[in-house]
Protein backbone atom coordinates (compact mmCIF):
# COMPACT_ATOMS: atom_id res chain seq x y z
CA UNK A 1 13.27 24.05 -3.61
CA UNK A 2 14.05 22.41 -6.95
CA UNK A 3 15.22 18.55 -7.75
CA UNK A 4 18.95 18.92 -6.89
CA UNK A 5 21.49 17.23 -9.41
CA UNK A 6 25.11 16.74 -9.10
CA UNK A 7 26.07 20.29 -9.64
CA UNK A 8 23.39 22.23 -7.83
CA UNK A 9 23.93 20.47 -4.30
CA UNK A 10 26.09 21.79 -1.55
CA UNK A 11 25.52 19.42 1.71
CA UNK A 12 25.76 16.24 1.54
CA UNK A 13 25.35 15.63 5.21
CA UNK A 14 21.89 14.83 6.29
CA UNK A 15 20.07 13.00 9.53
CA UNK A 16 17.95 10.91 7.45
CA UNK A 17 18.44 9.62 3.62
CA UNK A 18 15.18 7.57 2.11
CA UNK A 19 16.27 5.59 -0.53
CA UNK A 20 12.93 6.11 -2.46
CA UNK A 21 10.79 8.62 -4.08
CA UNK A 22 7.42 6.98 -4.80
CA UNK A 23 4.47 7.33 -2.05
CA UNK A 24 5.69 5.21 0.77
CA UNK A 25 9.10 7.29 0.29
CA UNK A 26 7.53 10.75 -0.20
CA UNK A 27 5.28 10.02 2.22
CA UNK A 28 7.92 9.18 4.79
CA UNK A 29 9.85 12.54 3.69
CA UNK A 30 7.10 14.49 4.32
CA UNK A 31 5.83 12.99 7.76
CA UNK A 32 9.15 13.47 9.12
CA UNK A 33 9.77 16.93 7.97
CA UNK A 34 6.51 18.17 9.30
CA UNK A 35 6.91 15.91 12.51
CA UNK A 36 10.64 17.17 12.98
CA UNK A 37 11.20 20.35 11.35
CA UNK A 38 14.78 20.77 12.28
CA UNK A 39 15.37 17.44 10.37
CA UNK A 40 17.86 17.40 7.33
CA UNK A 41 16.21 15.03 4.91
CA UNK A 42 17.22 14.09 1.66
CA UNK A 43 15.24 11.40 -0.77
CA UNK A 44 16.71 10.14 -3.62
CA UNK A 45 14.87 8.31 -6.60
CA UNK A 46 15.77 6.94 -9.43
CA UNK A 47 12.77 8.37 -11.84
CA UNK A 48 11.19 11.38 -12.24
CA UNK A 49 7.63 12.08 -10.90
CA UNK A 50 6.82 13.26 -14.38
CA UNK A 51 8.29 10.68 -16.41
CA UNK A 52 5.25 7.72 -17.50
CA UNK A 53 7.69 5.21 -16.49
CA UNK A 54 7.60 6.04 -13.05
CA UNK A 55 5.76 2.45 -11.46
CA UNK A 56 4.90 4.82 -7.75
CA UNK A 57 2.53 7.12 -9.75
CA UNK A 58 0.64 4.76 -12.42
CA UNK A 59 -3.01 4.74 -13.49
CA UNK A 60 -3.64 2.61 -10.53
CA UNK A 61 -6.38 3.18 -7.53
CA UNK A 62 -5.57 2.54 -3.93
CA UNK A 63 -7.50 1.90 -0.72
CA UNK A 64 -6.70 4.05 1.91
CA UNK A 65 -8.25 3.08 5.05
CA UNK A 66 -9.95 5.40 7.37
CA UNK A 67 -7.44 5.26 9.75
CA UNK A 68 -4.45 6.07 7.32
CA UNK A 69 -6.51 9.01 6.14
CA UNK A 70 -6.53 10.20 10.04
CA UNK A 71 -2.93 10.20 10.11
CA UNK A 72 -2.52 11.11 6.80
CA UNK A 73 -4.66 14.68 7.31
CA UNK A 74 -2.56 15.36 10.83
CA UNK A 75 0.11 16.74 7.98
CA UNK A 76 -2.10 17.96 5.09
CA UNK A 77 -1.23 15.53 3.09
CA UNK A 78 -5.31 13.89 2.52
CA UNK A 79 -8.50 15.88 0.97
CA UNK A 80 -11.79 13.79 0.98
CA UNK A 81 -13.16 16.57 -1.32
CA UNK A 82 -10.60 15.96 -4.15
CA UNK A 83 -11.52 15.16 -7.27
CA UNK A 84 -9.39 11.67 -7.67
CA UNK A 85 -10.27 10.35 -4.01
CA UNK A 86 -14.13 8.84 -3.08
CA UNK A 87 -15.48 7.88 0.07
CA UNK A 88 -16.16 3.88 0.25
CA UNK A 89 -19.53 3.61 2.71
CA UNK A 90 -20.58 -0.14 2.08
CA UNK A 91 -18.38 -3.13 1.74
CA UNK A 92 -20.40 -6.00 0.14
CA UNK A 93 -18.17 -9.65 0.49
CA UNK A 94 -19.91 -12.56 -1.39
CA UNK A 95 -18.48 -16.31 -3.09
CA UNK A 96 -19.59 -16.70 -6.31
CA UNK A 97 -21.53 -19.63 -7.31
CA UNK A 98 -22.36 -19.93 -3.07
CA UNK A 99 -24.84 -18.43 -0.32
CA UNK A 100 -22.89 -16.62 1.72
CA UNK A 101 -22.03 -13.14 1.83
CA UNK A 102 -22.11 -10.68 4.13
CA UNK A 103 -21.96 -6.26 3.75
CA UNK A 104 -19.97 -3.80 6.51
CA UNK A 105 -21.50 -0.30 6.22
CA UNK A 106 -19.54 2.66 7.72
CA UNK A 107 -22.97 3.90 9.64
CA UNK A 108 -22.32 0.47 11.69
CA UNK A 109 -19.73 1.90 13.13
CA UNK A 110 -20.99 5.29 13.26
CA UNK A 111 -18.51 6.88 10.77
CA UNK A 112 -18.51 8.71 7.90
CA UNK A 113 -16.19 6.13 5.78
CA UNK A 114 -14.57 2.93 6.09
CA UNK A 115 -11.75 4.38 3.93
CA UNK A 116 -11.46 6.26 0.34
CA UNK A 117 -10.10 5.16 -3.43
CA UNK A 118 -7.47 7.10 -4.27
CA UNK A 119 -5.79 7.46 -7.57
CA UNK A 120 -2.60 6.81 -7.71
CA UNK A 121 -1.18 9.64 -10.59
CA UNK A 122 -2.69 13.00 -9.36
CA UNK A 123 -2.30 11.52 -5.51
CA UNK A 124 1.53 11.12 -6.21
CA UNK A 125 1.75 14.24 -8.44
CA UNK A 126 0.50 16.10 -5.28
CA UNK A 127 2.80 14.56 -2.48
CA UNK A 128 5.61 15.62 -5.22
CA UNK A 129 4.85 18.90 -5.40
CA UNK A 130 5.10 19.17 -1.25
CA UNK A 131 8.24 17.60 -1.54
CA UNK A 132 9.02 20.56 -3.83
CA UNK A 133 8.04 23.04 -1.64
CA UNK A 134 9.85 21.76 1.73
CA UNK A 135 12.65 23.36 2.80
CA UNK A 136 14.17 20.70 4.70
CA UNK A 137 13.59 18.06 2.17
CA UNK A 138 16.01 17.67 -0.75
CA UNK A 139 15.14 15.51 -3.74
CA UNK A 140 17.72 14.11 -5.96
CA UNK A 141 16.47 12.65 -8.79
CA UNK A 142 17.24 11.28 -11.00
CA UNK A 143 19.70 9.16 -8.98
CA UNK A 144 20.12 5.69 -7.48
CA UNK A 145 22.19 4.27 -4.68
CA UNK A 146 25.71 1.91 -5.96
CA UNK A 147 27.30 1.09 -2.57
CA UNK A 148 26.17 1.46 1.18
CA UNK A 149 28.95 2.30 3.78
CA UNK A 150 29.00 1.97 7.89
CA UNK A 151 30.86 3.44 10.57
CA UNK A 152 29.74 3.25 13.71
CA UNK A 153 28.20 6.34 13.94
CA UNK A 154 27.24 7.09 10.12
CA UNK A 155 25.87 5.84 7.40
CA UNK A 156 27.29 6.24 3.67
CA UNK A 157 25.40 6.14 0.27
CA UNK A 158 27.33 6.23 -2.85
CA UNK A 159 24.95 7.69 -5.96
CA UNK A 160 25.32 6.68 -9.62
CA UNK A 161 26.05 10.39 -10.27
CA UNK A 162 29.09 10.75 -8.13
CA UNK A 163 28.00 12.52 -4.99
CA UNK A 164 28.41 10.37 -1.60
CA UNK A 165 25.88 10.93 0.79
CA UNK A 166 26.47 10.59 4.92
CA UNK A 167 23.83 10.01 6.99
CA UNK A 168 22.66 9.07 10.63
CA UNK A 169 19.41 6.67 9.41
CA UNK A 170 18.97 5.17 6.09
CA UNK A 171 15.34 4.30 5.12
CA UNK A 172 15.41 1.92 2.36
CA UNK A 173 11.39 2.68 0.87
CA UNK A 174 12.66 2.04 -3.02
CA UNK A 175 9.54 -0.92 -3.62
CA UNK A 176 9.43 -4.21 -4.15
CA UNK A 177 12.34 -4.35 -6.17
CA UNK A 178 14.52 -2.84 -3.87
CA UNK A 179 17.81 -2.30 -5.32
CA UNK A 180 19.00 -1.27 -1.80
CA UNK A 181 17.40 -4.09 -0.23
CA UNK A 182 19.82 -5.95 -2.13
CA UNK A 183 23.20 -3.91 -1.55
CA UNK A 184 22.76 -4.50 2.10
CA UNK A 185 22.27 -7.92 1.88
CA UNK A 186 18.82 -8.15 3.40
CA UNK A 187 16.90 -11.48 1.99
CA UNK A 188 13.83 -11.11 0.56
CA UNK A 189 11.53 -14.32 0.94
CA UNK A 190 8.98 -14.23 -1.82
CA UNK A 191 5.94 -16.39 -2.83
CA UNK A 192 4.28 -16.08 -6.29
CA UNK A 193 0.54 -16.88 -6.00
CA UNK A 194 0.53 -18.10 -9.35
CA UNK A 195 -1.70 -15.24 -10.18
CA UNK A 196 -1.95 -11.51 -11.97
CA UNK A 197 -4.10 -9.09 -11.25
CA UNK A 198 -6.11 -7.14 -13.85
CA UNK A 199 -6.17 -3.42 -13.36
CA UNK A 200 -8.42 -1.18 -14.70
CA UNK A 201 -11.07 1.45 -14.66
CA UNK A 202 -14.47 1.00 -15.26
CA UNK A 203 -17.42 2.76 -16.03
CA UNK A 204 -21.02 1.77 -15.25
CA UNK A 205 -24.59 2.74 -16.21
CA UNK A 206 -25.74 3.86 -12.88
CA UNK A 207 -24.28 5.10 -9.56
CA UNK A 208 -22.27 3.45 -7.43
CA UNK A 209 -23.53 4.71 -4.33
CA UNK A 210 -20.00 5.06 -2.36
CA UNK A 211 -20.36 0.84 -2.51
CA UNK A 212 -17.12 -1.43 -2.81
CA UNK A 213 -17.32 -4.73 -4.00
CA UNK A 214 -15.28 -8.14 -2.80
CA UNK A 215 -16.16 -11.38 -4.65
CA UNK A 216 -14.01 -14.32 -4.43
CA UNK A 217 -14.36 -17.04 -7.05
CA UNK A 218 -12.30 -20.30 -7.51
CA UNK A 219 -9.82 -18.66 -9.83
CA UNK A 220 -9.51 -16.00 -7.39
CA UNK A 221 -10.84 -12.74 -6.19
CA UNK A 222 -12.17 -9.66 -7.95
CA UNK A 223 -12.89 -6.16 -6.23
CA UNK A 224 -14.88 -3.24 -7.96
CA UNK A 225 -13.94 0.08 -5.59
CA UNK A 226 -15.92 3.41 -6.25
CA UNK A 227 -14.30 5.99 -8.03
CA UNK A 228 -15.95 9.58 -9.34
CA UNK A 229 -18.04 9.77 -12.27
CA UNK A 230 -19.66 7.13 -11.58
CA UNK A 231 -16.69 4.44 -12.19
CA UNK A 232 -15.07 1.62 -10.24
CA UNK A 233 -11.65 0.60 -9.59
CA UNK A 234 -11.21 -3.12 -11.08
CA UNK A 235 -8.55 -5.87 -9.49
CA UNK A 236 -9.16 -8.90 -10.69
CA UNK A 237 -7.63 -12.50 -9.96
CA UNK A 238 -6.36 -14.96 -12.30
CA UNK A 239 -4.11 -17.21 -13.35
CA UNK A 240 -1.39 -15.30 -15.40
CA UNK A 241 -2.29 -16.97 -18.75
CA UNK A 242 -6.07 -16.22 -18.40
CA UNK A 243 -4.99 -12.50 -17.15
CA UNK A 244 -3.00 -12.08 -20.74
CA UNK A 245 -5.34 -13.07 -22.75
CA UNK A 246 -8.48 -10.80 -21.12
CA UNK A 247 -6.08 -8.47 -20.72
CA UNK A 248 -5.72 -8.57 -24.70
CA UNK A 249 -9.44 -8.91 -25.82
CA UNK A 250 -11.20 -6.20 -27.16
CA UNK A 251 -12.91 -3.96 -25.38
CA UNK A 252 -16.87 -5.34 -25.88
CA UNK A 253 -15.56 -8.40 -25.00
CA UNK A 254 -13.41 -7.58 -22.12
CA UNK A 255 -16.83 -5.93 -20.60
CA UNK A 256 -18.78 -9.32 -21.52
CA UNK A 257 -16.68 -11.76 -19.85
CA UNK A 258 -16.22 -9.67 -16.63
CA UNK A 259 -19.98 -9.21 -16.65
CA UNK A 260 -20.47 -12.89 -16.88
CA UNK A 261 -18.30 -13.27 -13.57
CA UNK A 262 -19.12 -10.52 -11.21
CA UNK A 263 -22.79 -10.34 -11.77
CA UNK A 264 -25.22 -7.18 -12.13
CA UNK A 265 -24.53 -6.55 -8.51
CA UNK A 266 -22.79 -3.42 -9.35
CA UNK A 267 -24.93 -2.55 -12.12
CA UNK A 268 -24.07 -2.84 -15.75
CA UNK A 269 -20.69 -2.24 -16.85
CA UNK A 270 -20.66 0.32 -20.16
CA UNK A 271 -17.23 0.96 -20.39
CA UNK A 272 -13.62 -0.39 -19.69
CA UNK A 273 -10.33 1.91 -19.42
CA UNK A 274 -6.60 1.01 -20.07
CA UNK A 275 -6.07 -2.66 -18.83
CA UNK A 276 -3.00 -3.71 -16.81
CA UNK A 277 -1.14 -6.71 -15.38
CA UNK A 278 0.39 -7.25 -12.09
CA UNK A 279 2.03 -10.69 -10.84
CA UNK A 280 1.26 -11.30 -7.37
CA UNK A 281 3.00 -12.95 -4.50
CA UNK A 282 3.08 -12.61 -1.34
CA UNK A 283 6.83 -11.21 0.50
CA UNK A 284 8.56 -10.52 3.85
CA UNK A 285 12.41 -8.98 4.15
CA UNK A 286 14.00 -11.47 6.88
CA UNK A 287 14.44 -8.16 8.72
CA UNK A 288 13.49 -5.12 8.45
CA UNK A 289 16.14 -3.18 11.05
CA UNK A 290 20.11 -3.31 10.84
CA UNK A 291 23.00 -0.88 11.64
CA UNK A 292 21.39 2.38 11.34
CA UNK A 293 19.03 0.97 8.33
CA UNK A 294 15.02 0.61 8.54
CA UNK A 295 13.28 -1.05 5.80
CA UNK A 296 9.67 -0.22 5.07
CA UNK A 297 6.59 -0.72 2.64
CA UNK A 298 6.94 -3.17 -0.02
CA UNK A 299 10.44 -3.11 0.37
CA UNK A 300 9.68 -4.68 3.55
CA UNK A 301 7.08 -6.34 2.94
CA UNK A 302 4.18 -7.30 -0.19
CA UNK A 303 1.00 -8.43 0.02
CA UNK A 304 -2.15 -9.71 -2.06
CA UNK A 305 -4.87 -7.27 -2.69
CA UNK A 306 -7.41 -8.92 -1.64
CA UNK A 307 -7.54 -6.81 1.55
CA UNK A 308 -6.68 -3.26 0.02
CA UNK A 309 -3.71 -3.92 3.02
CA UNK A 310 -0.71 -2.33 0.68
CA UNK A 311 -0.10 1.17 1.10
CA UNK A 312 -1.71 0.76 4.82
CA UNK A 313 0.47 -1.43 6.07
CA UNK A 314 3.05 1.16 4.35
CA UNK A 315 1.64 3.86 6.05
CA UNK A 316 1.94 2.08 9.76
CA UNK A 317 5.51 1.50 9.16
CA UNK A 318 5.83 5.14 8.70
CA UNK A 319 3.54 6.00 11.39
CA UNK A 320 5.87 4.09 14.01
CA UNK A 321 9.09 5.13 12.30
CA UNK A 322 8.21 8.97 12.50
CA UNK A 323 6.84 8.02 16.14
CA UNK A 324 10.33 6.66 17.51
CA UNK A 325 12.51 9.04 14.87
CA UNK A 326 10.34 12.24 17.38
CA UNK A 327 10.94 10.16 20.69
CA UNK A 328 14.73 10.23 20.14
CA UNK A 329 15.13 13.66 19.31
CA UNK A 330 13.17 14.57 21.96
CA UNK A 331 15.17 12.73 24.55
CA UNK A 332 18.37 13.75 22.70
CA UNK A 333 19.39 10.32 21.60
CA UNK A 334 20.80 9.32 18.18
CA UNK A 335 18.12 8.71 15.92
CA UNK A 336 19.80 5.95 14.07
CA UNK A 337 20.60 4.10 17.29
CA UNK A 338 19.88 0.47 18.32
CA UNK A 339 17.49 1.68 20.71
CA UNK A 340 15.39 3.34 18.16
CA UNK A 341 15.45 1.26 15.48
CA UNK A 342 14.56 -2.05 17.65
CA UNK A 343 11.96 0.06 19.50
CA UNK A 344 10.68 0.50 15.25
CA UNK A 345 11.01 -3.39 14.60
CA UNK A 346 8.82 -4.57 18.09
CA UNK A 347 6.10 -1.95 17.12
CA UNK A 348 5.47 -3.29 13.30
CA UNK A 349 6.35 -6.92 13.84
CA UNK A 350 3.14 -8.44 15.20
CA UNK A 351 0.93 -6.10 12.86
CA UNK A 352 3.08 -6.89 9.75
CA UNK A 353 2.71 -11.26 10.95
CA UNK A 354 -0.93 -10.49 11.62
CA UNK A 355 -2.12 -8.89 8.27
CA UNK A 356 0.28 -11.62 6.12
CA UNK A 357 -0.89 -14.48 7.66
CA UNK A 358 -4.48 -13.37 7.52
CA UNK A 359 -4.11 -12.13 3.94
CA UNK A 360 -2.46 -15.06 2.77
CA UNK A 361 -5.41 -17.44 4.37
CA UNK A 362 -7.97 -15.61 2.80
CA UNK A 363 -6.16 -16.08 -0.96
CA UNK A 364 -5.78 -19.85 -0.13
CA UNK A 365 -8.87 -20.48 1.57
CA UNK A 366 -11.27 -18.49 -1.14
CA UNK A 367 -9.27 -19.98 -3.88
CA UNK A 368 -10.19 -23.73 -3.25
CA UNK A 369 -12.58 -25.47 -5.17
CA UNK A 370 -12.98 -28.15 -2.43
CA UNK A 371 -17.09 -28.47 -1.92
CA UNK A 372 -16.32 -28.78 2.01
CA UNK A 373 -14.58 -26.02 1.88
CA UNK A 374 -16.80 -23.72 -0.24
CA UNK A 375 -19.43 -24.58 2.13
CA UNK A 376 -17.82 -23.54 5.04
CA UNK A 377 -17.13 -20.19 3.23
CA UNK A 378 -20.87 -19.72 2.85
CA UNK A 379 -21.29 -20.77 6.24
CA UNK A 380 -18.61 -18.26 7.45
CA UNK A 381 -19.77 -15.43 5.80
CA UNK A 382 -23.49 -15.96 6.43
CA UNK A 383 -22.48 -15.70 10.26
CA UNK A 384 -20.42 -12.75 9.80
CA UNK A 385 -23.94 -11.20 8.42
CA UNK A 386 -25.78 -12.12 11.58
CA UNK A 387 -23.00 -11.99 14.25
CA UNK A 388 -21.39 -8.34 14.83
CA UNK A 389 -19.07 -9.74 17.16
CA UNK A 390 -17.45 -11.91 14.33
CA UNK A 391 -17.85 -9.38 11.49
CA UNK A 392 -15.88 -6.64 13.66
CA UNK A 393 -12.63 -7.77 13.38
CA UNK A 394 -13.23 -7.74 9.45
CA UNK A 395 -14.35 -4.24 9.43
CA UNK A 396 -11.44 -3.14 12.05
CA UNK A 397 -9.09 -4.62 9.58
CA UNK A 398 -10.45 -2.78 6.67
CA UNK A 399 -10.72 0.86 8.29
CA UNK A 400 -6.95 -0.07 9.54
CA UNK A 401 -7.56 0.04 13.46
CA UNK A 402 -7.74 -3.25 14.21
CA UNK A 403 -5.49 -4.96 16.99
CA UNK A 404 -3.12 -7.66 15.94
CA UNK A 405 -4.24 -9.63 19.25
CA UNK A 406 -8.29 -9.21 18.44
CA UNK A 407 -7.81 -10.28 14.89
CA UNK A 408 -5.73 -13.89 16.50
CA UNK A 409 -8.45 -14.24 19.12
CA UNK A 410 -11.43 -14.65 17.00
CA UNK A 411 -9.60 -16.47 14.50
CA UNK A 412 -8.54 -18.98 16.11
């Protein structure tokens, strides 16, 4: 199959449009095709896979937690032994300038990872080229959505290049921006944290030994995760006017001044890659269900990274979407019904409260200066270290299988 344009398409009837190209989108496209293979599917996106303007496949790394892998690999779409993805073993969490700290090792918990780094460029490239090579996937790009239209039993999409589009489920996956978010009237409540993350790769004298890295400092949290060839992953937290300006130093520099903060825990840094700058806030759509609509990843929903929680949380909206999408075929029921769709919203709601409140207490509680509160940090994570029973729900969270109900109960 080849991208379709105006000219080259001759259906425009579908079961399921996904408004969204990037990895949540593709992803979705792909689950559901393989899930449901008598599923019409179109995904339409506004830019090219190829094209270095495309924000979905950037020069940014990405957690995937061991779970997500699992499901991930039930439709070919994950490879350990890759050359862009590497297994994270150990989990070291530490406050600078404080005592505490604790480590979470996958041999705890008797597996062989607690999740992988992926890159972001060849990992999209790849779930492009499946798209590709699906039959019952069609990709138009590049096109965007103008206008949304409802009957009762279908769902229209109007395109920039002319073509209108009828569907029986819409799934609006087009990012935080989400122009279709906004055509259908669904509020978006966002928080800026006040801070940008730095993004890049970086290269150190000696192995990293499959180890990922969380430290939290007053300015706000950095993370080193293990890449290939013996480089890490960098996000680091600051205020945006600090961000811009190490963002801008040169490159000895750069290296100096994140050396000075993180420490020789992770050896010594040699050598820092193209820098980036992401604001960060924290965002929930006020729903993420309507007439014959579901609304998933960061359109739905965006989180810090201080958890590695993006694309996972992503990935269990598609899980439960594909889940009740199969149940409604299967009991020959209209998979853009009420039924469905609210069935989608109860599954994701107490997982997507869970991992935003918890995220967003972490950012405000490891971002304090108060000396009370720093030492109750070092207190906390010192007892995580010598209490399992505390220290699981942090590891469950990581690897992605953790209950919304455990994680309350030994937080509160």
């Amino acid at each position: 199959m080849q991208e379709l344009s105006k000219t080259s398409i001759s259906e425009t009837h579908f079961d399921i449009v996904i408004i969204g190209g990037g990895l949540v989108g593709a992803t979705t496209a792909l689950c559901l095709a393989r899930s449901c293979p008598n599923l019409s599917i179109a995904v339409v996106e506004a830019i090219p896979a190829t094209d270095q303007s495309q924000p979905s496949f950037d020069d940014r790394s990405i957690a995937i937690a061991q779970q997500s892998a699992q499901y991930l690999a039930t439709f070919n779409l994950f490879n350990e032994n890759v050359e862009y993805c590497e297994a994270i073993k150990t989990v070291h969490v530490s406050d600078k300038g404080h005592f505490g700290k604790t480590k979470i090792t996958a041999q705890e918990y008797q597996l062989d990872a607690l999740g992988y780094v992926v890159e972001v460029k060849p990992f999209g490239h790849s779930l492009h080229n499946e798209l590709i090579k699906t039959k019952n996937i069609s990709l138009l790009c590049p096109d965007s959505v103008v206008k949304h239209n409802f009957t009762l039993e279908t769902a229209y999409i109007a395109l920039k290049s002319g073509l209108e589009l009828s569907c029986a489920l819409v799934i609006v996956a087009d990012g935080g921006q989400s122009v279709s978010r906004d055509l259908l009237h669904i509020d978006f409540k966002k928080q800026s944290y006040e801070q940008d993350a730095i993004i890049a790769n970086i290269e150190v004298s000696s192995g990293h030994n499959n180890q990922a890295f969380e430290r939290f400092t007053q300015y706000g949290p950095m993370a080193l995760l293990p890449m290939n060839q013996n480089r890490y992953s960098l996000v680091w937290c600051q205020n945006p006017e600090k961000a811009k300006a190490l963002r801008a130093l040169p490159e000895k520099e750069f290296i100096s001044q994140l050396q000075a903060a993180f420490g020789f825990s992770a050896g010594k840094f040699t050598q820092v890659g193209m820098r980036a700058c992401y604001p960060l806030a924290l965002g929930k759509a006020e729903r993420i269900v309507q007439h014959r609509v579901a609304v998933i990843g960061n359109a739905a929903h965006l989180v810090h990274p201080i958890a590695g929680q993006g694309f996972n949380l992503g990935l269990r909206d598609i899980q439960a979407l594909v889940s009740e999408v199969k149940l409604a075929l299967q009991q020959n029921k209209d998979i853009g019904c009420f039924e469905a769709l609210r069935n989608f919203e109860l599954k994701r709601k107490k997982d997507l409260d869970t991992v935003l409140t918890l995220t967003d207490s972490l950012v405000r509680l490891f971002s304090n200066s108060s000396r009370m509160l720093a030492l109750a940090r070092s207190i906390g994570l010192v007892s995580l270290d010598l209490f399992s029973d505390l220290k699981q729900p942090l590891a469950k969270q990581f690897m992605g299988k953790v209950k919304p109900e455990f994680i309350k109960e030994k937080i509160q």
